[in-house]
Protein backbone atom coordinates (compact mmCIF):
# COMPACT_ATOMS: atom_id res chain seq x y z
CA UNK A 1 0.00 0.00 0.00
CA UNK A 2 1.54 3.42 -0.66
CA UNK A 3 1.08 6.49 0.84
CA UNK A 4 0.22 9.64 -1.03
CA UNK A 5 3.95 12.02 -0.72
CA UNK A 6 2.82 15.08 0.56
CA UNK A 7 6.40 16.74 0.20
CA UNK A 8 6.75 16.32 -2.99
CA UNK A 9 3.80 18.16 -3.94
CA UNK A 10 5.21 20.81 -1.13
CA UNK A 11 8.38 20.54 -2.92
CA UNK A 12 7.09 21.18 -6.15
CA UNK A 13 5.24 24.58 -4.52
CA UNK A 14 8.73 26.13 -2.98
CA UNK A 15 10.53 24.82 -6.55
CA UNK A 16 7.77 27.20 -8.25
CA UNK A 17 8.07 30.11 -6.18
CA UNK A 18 12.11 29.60 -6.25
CA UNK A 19 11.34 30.18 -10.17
CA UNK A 20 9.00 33.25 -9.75
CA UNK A 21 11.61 34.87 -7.86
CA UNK A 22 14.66 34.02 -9.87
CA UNK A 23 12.99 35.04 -12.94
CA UNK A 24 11.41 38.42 -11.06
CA UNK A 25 15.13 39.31 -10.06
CA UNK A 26 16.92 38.05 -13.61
CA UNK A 27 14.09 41.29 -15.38
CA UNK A 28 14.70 43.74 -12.29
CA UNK A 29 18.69 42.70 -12.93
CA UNK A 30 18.34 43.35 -16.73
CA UNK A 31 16.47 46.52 -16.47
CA UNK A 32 19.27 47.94 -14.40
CA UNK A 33 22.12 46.85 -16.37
CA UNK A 34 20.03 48.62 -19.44
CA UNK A 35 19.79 51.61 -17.50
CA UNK A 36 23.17 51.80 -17.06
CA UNK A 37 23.40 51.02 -20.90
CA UNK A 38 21.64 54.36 -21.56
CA UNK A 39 22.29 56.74 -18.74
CA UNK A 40 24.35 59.46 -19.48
CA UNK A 41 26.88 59.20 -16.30
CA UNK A 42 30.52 57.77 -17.18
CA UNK A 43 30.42 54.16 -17.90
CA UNK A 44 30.68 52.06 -14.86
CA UNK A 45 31.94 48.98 -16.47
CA UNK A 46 32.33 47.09 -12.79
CA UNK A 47 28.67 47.63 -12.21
CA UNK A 48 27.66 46.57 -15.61
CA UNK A 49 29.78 43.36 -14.96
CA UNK A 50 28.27 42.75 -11.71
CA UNK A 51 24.61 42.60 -13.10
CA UNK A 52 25.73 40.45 -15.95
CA UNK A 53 27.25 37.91 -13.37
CA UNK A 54 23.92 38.31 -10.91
CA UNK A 55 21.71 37.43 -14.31
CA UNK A 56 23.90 34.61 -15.30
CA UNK A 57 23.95 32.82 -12.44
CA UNK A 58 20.43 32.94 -11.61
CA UNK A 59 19.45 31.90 -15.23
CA UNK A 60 21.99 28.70 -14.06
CA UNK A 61 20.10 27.89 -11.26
CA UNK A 62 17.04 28.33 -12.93
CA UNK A 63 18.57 25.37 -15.45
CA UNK A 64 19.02 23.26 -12.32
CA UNK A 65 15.58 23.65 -11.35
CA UNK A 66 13.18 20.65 -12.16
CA UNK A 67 10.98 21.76 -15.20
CA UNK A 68 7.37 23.40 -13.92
CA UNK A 69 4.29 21.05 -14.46
């Protein structure tokens, strides 16, 4: 007889709220690195790196996630 596996389906809850946020911080990450793209201070290349590294690895982890049913 098996029992139903209540934390996987809780599992599968936090995995789709992990998404949510990793994608909601990948656009707010991307729309700051654009407005540094376009603003019309000097170039701060370090800060442009640093949101290209914060994107990257959250779109990684988002890879290791298991795929949303």
């Amino acid at each position: 007889m098996t029992r139903p596996n209540h934390a996987f389906s809780a599992n599968l809850k936090g995995t789709e709220q992990l998404r949510e946020k990793l994608v909601g911080e990948i656009t707010r990450f991307e729309r700051q690195l654009d407005a540094l793209k376009i603003s019309d201070e000097p170039v701060d290349f370090s800060m442009m790196q640093t949101y290209k590294e914060l994107i990257h690895s959250r779109r990684e982890m988002l890879g290791h996630l298991p795929p949303a049913f």
